[in-house]
Protein backbone atom coordinates (compact mmCIF):
# COMPACT_ATOMS: atom_id res chain seq x y z
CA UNK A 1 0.00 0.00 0.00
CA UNK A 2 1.96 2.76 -1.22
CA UNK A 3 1.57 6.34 -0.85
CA UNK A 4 -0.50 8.20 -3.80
CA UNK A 5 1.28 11.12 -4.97
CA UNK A 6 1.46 13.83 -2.45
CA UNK A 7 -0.15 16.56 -5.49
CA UNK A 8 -3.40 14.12 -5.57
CA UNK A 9 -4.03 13.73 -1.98
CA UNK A 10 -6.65 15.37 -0.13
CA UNK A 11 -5.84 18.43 2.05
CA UNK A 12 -8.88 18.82 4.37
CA UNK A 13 -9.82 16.60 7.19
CA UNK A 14 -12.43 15.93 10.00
CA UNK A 15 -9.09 14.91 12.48
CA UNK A 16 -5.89 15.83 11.39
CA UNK A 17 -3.62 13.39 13.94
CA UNK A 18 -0.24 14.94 14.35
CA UNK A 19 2.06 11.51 15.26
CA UNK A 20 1.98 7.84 14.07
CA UNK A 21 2.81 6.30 17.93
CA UNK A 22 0.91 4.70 20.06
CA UNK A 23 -1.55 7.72 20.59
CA UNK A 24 -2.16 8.55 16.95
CA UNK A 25 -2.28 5.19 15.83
CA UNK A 26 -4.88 4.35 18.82
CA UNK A 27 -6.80 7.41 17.90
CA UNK A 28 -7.08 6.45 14.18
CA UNK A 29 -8.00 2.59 15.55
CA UNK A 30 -10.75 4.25 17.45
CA UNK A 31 -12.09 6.26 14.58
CA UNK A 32 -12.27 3.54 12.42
CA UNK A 33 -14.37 1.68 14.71
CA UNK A 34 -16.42 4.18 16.30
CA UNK A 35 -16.79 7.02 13.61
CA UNK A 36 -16.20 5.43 10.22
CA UNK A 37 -17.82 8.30 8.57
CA UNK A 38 -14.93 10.71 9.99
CA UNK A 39 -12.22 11.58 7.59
CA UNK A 40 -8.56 11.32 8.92
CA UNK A 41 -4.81 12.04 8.37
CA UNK A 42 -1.90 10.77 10.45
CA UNK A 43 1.42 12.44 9.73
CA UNK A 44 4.36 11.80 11.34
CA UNK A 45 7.53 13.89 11.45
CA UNK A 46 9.75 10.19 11.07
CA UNK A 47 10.36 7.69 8.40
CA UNK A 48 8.67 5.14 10.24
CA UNK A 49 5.67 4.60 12.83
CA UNK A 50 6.04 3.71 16.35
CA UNK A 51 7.19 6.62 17.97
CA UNK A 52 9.08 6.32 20.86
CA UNK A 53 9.66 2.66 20.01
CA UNK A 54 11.02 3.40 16.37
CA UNK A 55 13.47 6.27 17.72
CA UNK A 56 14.96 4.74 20.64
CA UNK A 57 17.59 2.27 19.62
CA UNK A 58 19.41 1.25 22.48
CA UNK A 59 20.13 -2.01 23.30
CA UNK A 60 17.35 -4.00 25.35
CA UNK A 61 14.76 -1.33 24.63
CA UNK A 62 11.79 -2.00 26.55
CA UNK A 63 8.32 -1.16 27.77
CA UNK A 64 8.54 -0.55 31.30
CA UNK A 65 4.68 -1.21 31.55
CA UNK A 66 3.39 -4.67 31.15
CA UNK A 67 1.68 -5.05 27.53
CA UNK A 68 -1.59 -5.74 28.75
CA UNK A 69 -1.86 -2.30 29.88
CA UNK A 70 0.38 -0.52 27.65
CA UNK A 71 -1.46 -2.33 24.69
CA UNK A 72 -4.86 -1.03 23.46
CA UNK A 73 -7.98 -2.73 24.95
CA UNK A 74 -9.40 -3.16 21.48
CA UNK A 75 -6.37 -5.70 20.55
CA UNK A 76 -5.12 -8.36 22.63
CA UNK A 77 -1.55 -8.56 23.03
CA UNK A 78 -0.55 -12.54 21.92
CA UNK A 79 2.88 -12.44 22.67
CA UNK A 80 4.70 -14.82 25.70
CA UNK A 81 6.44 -12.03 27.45
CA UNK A 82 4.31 -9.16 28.57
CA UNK A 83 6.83 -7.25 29.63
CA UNK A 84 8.09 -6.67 25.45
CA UNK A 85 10.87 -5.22 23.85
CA UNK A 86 10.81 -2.58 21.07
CA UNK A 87 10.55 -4.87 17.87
CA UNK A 88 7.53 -6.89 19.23
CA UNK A 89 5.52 -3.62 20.19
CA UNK A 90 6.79 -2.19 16.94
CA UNK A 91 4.83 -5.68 15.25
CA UNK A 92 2.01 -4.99 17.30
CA UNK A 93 1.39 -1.51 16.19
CA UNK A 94 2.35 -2.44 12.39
CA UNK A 95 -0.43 -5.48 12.44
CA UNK A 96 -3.32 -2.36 13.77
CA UNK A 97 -2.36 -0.20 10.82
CA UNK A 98 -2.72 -2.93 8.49
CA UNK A 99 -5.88 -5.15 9.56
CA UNK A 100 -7.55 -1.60 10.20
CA UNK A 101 -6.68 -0.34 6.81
CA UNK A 102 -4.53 2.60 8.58
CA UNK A 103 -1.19 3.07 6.76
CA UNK A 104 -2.33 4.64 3.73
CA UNK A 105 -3.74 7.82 5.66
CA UNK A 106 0.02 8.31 7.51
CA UNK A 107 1.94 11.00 5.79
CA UNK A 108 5.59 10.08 6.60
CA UNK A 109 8.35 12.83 7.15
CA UNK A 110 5.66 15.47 7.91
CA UNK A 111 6.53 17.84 10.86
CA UNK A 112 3.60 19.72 11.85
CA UNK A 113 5.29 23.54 12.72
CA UNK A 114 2.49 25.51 13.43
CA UNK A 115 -1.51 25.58 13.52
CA UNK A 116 -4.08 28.55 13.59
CA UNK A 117 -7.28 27.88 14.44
CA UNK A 118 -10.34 29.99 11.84
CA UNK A 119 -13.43 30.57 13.86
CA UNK A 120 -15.27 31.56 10.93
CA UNK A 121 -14.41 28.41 9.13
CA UNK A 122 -14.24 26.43 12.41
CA UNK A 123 -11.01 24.83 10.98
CA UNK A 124 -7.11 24.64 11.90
CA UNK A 125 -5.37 26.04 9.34
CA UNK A 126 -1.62 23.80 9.95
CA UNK A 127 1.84 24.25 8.17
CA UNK A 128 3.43 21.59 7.72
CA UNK A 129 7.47 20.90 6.51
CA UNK A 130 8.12 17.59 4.66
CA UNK A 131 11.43 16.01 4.89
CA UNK A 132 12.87 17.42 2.01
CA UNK A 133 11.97 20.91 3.39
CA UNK A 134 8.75 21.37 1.61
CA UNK A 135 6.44 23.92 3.38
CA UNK A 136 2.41 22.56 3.21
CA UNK A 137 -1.16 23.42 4.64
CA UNK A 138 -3.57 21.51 5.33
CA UNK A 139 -6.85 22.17 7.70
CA UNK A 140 -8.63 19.95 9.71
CA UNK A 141 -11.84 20.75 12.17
CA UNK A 142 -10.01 19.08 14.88
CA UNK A 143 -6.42 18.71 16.20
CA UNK A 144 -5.10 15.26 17.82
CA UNK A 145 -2.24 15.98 19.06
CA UNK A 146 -0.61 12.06 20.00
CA UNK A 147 2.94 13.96 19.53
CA UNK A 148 4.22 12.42 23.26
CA UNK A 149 5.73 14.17 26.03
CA UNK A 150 9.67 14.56 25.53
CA UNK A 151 11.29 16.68 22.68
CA UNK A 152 12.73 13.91 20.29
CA UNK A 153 15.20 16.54 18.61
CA UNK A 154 16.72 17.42 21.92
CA UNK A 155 17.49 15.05 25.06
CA UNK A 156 17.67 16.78 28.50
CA UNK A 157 21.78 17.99 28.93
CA UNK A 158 23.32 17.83 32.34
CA UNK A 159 26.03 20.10 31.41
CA UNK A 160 29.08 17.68 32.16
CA UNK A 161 32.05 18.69 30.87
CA UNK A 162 34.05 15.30 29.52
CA UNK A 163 37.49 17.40 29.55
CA UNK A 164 40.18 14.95 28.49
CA UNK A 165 37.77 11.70 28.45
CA UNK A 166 39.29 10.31 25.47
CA UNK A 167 36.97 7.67 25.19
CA UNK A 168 33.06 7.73 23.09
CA UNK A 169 30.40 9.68 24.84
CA UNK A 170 26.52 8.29 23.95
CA UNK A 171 23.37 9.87 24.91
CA UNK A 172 20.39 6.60 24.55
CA UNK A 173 18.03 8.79 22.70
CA UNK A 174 20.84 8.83 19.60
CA UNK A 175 22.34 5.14 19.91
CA UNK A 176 24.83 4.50 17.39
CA UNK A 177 24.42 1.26 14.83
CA UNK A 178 27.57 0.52 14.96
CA UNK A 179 28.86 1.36 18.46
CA UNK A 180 31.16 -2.04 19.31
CA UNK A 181 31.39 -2.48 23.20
CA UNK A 182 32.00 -5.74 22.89
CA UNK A 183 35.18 -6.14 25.37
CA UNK A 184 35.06 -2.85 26.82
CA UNK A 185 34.62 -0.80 29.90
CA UNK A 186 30.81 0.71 29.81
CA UNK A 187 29.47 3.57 32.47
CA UNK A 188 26.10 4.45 31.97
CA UNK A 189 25.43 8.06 33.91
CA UNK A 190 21.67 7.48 35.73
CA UNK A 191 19.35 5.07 37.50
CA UNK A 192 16.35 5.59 35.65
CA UNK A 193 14.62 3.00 33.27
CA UNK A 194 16.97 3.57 30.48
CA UNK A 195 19.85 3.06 32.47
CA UNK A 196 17.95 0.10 34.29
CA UNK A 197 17.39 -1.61 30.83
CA UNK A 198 20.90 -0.32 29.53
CA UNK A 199 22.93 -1.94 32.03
CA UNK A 200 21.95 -5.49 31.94
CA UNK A 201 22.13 -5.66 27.95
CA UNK A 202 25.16 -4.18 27.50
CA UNK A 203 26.86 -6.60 30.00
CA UNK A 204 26.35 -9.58 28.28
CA UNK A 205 29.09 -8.58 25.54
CA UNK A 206 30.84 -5.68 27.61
CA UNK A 207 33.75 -6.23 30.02
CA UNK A 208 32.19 -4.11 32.62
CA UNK A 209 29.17 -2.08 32.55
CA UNK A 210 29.24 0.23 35.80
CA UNK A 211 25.74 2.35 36.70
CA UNK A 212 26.84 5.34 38.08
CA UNK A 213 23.59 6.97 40.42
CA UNK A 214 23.39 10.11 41.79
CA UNK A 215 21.28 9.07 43.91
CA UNK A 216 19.05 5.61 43.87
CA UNK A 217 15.97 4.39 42.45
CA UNK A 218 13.02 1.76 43.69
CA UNK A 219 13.48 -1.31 41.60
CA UNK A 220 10.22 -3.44 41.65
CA UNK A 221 11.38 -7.19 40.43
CA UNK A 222 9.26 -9.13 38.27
CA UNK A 223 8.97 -11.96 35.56
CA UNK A 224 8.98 -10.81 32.03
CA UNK A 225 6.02 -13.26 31.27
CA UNK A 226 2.82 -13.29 33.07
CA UNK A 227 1.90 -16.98 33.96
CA UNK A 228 -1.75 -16.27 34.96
CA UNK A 229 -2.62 -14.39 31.71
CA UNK A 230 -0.87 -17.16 29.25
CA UNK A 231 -2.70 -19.87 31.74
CA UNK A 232 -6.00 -17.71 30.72
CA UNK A 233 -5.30 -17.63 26.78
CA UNK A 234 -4.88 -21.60 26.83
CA UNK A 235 -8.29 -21.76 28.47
CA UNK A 236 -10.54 -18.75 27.57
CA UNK A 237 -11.06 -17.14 23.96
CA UNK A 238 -7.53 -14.50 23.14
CA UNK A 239 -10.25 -11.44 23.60
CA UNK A 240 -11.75 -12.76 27.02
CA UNK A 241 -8.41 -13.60 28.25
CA UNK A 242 -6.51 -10.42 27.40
CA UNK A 243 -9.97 -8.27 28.77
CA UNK A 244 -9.59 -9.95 32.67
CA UNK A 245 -5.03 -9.84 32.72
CA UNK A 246 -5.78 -6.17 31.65
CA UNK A 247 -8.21 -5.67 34.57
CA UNK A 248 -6.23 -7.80 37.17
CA UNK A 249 -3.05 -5.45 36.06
CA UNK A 250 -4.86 -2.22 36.17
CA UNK A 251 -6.79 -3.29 39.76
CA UNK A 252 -3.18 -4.24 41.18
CA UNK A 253 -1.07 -1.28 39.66
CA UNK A 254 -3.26 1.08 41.66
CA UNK A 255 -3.68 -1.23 44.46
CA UNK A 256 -0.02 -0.97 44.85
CA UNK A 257 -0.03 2.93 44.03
CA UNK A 258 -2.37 3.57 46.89
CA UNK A 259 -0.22 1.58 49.10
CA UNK A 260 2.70 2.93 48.57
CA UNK A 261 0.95 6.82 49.44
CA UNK A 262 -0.57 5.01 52.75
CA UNK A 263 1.98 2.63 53.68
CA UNK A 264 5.30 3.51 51.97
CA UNK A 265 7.71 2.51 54.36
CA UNK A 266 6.07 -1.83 53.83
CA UNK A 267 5.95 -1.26 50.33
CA UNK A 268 9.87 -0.21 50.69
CA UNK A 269 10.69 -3.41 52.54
CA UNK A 270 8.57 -5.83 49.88
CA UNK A 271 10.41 -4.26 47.20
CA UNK A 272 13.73 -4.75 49.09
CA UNK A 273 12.90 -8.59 50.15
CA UNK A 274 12.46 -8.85 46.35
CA UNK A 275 15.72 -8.34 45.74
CA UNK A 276 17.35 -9.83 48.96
CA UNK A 277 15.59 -13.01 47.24
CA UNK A 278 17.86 -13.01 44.23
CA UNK A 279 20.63 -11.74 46.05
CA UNK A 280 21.09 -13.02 49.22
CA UNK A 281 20.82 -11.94 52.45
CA UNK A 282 23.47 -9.90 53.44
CA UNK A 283 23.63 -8.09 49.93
CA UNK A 284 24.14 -4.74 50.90
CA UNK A 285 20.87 -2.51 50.09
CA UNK A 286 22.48 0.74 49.94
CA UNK A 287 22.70 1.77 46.35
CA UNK A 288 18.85 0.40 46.18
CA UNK A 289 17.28 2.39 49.08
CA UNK A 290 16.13 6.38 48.02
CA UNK A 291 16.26 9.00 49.92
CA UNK A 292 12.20 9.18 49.13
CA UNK A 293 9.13 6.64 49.21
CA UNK A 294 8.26 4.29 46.62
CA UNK A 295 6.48 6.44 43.78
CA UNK A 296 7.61 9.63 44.54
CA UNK A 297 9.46 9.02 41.27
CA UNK A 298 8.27 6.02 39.20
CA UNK A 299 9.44 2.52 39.97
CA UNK A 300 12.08 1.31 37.46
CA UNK A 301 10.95 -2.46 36.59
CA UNK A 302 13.83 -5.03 36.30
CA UNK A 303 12.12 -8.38 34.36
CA UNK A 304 13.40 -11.78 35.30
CA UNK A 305 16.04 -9.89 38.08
CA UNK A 306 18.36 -9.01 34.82
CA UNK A 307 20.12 -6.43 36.69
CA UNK A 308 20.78 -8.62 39.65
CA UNK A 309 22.04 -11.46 37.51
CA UNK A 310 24.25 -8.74 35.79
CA UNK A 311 25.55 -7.51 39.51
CA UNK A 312 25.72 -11.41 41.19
CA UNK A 313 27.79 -12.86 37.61
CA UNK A 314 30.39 -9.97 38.41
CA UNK A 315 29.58 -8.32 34.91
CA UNK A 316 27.89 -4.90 36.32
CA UNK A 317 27.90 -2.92 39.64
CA UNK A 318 26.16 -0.06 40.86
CA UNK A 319 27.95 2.76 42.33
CA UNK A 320 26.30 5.84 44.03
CA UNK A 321 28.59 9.00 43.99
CA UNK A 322 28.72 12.76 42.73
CA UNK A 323 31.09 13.55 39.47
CA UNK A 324 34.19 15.85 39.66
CA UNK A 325 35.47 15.66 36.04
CA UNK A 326 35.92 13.35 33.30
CA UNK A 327 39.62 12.53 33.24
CA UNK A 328 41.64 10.20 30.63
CA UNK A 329 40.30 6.81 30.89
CA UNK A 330 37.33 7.63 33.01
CA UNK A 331 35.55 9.44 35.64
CA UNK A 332 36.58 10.91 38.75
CA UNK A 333 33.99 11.17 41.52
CA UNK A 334 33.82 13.84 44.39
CA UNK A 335 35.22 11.28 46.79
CA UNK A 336 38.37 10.64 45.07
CA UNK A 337 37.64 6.76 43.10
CA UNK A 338 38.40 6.63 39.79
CA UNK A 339 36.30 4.72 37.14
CA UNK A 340 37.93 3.53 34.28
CA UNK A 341 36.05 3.72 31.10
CA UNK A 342 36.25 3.17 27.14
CA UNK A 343 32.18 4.49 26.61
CA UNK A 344 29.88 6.76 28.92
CA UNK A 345 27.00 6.30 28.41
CA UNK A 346 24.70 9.80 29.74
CA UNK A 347 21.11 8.03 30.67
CA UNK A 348 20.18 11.21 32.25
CA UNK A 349 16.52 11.57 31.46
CA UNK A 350 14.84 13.22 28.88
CA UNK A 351 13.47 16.53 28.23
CA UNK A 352 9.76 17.50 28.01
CA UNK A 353 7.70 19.46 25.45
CA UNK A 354 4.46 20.26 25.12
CA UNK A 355 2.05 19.75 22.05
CA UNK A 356 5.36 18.42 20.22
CA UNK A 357 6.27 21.65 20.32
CA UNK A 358 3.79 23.06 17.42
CA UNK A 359 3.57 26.79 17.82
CA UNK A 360 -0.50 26.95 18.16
CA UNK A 361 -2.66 30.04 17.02
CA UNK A 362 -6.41 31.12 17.85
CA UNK A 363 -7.22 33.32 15.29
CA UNK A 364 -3.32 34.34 14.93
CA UNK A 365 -2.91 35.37 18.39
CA UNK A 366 -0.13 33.21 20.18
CA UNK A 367 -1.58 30.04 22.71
CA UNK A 368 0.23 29.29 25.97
CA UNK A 369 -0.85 26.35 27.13
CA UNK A 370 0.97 26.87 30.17
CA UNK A 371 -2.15 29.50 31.10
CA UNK A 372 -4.68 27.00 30.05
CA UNK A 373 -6.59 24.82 32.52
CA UNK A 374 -6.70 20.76 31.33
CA UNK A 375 -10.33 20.02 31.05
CA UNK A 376 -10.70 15.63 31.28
CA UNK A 377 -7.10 15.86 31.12
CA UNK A 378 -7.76 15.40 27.39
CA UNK A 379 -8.37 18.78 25.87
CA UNK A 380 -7.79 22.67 27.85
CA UNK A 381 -10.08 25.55 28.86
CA UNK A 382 -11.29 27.91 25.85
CA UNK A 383 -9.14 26.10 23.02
CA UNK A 384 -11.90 25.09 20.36
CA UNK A 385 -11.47 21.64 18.66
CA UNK A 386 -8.13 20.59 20.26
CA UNK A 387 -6.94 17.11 21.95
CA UNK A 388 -4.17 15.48 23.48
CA UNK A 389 -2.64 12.60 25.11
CA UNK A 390 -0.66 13.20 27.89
CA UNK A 391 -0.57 9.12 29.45
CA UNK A 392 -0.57 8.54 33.20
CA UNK A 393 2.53 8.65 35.58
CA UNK A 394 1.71 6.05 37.89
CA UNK A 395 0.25 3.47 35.05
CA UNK A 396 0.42 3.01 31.17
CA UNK A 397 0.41 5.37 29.00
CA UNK A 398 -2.04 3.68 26.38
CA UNK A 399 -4.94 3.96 29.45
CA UNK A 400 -5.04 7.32 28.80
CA UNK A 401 -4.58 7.54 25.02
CA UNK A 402 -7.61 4.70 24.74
CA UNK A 403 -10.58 6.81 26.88
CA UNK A 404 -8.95 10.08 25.71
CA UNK A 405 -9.71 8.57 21.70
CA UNK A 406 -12.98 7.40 22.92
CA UNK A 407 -13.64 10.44 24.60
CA UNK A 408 -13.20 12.33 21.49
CA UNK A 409 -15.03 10.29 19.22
CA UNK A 410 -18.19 10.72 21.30
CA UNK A 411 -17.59 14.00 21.28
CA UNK A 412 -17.45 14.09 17.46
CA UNK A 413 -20.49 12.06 16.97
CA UNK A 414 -22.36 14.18 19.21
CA UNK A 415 -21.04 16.98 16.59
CA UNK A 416 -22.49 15.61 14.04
CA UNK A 417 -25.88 14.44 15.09
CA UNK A 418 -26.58 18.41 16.28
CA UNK A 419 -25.09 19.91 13.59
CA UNK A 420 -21.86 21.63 15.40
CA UNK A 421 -18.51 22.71 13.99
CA UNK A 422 -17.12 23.40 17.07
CA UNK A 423 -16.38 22.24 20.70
CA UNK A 424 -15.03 24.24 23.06
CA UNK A 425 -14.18 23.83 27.36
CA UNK A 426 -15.46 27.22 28.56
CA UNK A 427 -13.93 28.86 31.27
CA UNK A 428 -15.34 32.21 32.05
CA UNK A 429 -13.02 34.49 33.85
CA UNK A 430 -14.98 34.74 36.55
CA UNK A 431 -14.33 31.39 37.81
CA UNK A 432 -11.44 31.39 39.98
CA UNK A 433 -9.90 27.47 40.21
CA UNK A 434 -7.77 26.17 42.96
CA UNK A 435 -4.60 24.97 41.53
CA UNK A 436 -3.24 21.70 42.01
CA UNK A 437 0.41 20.33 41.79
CA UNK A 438 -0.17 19.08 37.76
CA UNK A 439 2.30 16.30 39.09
CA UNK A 440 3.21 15.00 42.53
CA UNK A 441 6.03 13.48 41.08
CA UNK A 442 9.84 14.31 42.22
CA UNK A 443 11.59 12.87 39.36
CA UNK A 444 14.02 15.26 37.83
CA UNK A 445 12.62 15.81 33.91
CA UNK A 446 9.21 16.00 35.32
CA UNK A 447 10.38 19.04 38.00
CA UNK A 448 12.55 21.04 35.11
CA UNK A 449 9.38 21.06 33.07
CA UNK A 450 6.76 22.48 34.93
CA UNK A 451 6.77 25.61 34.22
CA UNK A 452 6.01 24.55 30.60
CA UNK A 453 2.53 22.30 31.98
CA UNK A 454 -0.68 23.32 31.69
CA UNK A 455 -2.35 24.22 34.86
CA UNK A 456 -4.90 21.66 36.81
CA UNK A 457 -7.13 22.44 39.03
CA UNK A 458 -7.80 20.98 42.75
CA UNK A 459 -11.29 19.47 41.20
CA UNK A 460 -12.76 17.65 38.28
CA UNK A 461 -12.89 18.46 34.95
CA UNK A 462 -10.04 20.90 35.14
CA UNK A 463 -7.22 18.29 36.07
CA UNK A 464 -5.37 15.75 34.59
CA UNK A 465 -5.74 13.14 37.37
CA UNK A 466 -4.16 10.22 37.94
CA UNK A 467 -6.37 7.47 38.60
CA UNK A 468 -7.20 5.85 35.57
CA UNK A 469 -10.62 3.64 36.97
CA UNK A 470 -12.13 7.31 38.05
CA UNK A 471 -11.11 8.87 35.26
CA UNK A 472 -12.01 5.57 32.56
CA UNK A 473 -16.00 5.51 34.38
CA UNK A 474 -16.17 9.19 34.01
CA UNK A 475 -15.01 9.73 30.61
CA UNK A 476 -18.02 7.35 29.22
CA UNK A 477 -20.30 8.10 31.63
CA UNK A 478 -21.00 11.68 32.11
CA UNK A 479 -22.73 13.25 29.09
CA UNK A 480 -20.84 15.34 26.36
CA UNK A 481 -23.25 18.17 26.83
CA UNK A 482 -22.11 18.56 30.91
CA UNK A 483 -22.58 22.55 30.30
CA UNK A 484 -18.98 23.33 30.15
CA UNK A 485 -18.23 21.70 26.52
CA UNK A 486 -19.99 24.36 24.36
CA UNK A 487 -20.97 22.78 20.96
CA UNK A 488 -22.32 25.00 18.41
CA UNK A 489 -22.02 25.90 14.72
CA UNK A 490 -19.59 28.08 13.21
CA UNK A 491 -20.89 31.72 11.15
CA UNK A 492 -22.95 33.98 13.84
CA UNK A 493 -22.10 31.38 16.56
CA UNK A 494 -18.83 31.31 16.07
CA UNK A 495 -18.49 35.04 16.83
CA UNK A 496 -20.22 34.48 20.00
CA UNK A 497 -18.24 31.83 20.68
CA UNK A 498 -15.03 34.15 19.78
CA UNK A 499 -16.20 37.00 22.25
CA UNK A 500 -16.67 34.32 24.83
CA UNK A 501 -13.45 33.15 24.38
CA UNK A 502 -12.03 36.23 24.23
CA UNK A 503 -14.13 37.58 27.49
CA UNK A 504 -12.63 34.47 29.26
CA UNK A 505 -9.05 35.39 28.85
């Protein structure tokens, strides 16, 4: 199914989808299904789809989320393992665009730049730049925006200066083809998931691989294949199966969320008898035990103990210090120790946009979102015809981007049986919301970006919670029409709607 010529292709759309990962792709799956009579484009800044799982290309790439949760709930994931690396989620996502006839409305190496919303036409007017620099337009009544959460030009920079390090400096989010560490002496800077999945790959063929931590993480231990849900597909029908894993996973990801806000000091010492299992008794716990509770920062998974196996074969080692320069041959720490090494590898988090950084437009007049209130945690307060997926901290992203896409596709059916152009969250100025902490989340990339975030609100529907069953029963329970989500049609409306808008500023 190849492309059509671009000069042929249509250029106005119900949805215009701005990224082919695992939120556009589940947005377009959702249409399909739900709205068939909805016209669609996906485009996609990269060659490829996928996302996040088509850029990253370091070794051992993983989710960190089990796939019965971090797949879509309408598509069972079949695979043994549900804890899946990058090529089998990549297969997954390829086999939705086919058998839902979805790959010939992706527009590959089309980076959305800006988008101006036309109240009299009730349309997004959105510029476009093809890979081979090719400015374009196109307008859509509504704006998906599944672009992700971290800017995938630029990864977050420390600032380390590597002085007279001699030896190859790699940041995960640009992984080399051809880097050889076979042999060699590997650091890898962090103790995040990156570095958790880093460090066990790479020392199957490295020398050494040392994880150097600033300070540590909670690692929760578990197998990379679910027994109960593979027990459940040998018995019960694939769709029946998958349906009840996803629930038990869900039910016990917040059970253990909740826990860990009541009782964080027993969830600290299950997740450290975890590893005293696989390591022994009198393994010292040091480099494993935070100077914060479990989920204060998310837990870094580590399937089938890989890390520990690394550490107990003599092949990695953790090592908790503070940098004072990158010498010849390795790095120096404030205490003195040296550690030799041919490759440093900086796993030091990732840096966050918003709305894939499009520059966004009502009516030519410049949009901060960081001044706009979420409303569902799906679209924000007085931007007409605008979504996004923004996936949950403290459970899989996909939760979100599935009721989010259903969300919206109730909205647009409700659209269409009254006869509206637009939908807009209104938020007259005279309300005056309590703000709430958008995140109560200590981990470093989510801190340096908050000043970026949209605002949330103390209450419901101007927040982007975080419980997922609350959030899942209200988004297809409570009525489109709630009196907040104006619908109406563009022309003399639409003015009203504008001075509304504007009067709510």
């Amino acid at each position: 199914m190849g492309e059509r010529p671009a000069s042929n292709r249509a250029t106005d759309f119900d949805v215009l989808i701005v990224g082919a990962g695992i939120s556009g792709i589940g947005m377009a799956a959702h249409m399909r299904e739900k709205i068939p009579d909805h016209s669609f484009a996906i485009v996609e800044q990269r060659e490829n789809l996928g996302g996040t799982w088509d850029l990253f290309r370091y070794p051992g790439v993983r989710s960190d989320s089990d796939m019965h949760t971090l797949g879509f709930e309408f598509e069972p994931w079949k695979h043994e393992k549900s804890i899946a690396d990058a090529p089998a989620i990549l297969e997954y996502l390829d086999q939705i665009v086919d058998e839902r006839d979805i790959r010939r409305h992706i527009r590959f190496g089309h980076k959305v730049i800006s988008a101006d919303w036309r109240g009299a036409d009730a349309r997004w007017q959105v510029t476009l730049e093809t890979s081979d620099g090719e400015r374009k337009l196109l307008t859509a009544n509504w704006l998906y925006l599944g672009s992700g959460y971290y800017d995938y030009d630029e990864p977050y920079d420390p600032g380390f200066d590597f002085g007279d390090f001699t030896g190859q400096v790699i940041h995960p989010q640009f992984w080399p083809e051809d880097l050889d560490y076979a042999g060699k002496k590997v650091i890898v800077i962090g103790s995040g998931a990156t570095a958790v999945t880093i460090v066990p790959s790479v020392a199957r063929r490295a020398a050494k691989v040392t994880m150097l931590q600033r300070t540590p993480t909670w690692m929760f231990s578990r197998p990379a294949k679910d027994g109960f849900a593979n027990f459940l597909r040998k018995i019960l029908p694939e769709k029946t199966a998958y349906r009840i894993t996803r629930w038990k996973n869900i039910k016990l990801q917040d059970i253990g969320f909740k826990r860990a806000r009541t009782s964080p000091q027993k969830v600290g010492e299950f997740l450290h008898k975890k590893i005293r299992k696989i390591m022994g008794e009198d393994f010292d716990l040091e480099p494993f035990t935070p100077p914060y509770n479990p989920w204060d920062q998310r837990l870094c998974l580590v399937p089938d103990d890989d890390l520990f196996e690394a550490i107990k074969g003599g092949k990695a080692d953790v090592v908790t210090g503070r940098i004072k320069a990158f010498e010849k041959g390795g790095v120096r720490l404030e205490d003195g120790s040296f550690l030799p090494a041919d490759i440093v590898v900086t796993a030091t988090g990732l840096k966050l946009a918003v709305a894939g950084k499009i520059t966004l437009t009502v009516e030519g007049e410049p949009v901060d979102l960081a001044q706009r209130f979420y409303y569902k945690g799906c679209m924000f307060s007085n931007l007409p015809n605008l979504a996004v997926v923004f996936g949950y901290l403290n459970a899989s992203w996909t939760l979100r981007a599935d009721i989010n896409s259903d969300y919206v596709c109730r909205v647009l059916a409700e659209m269409k049986a009254s006869g509206s152009d637009v939908a807009v969250p209104v938020l007259p100025d005279s309300l005056d919301l309590e703000e709430d902490d958008i995140f109560d989340f200590s981990s470093g990339y989510i801190q340096r970006a908050k000043h970026i975030m949209p605002k949330n609100a103390v209450n419901y529907p101007w927040r982007l919670n975080q419980e997922y069953v609350i959030d899942r029963k209200r988004m297809r329970a409570d009525p489109v029409d709630d009196g907040i989500l104006s619908l109406r049609r563009r022309g003399a409306n639409a003015r009203e709607t504008h001075e509304r808008l504007e009067a709510a500023e």
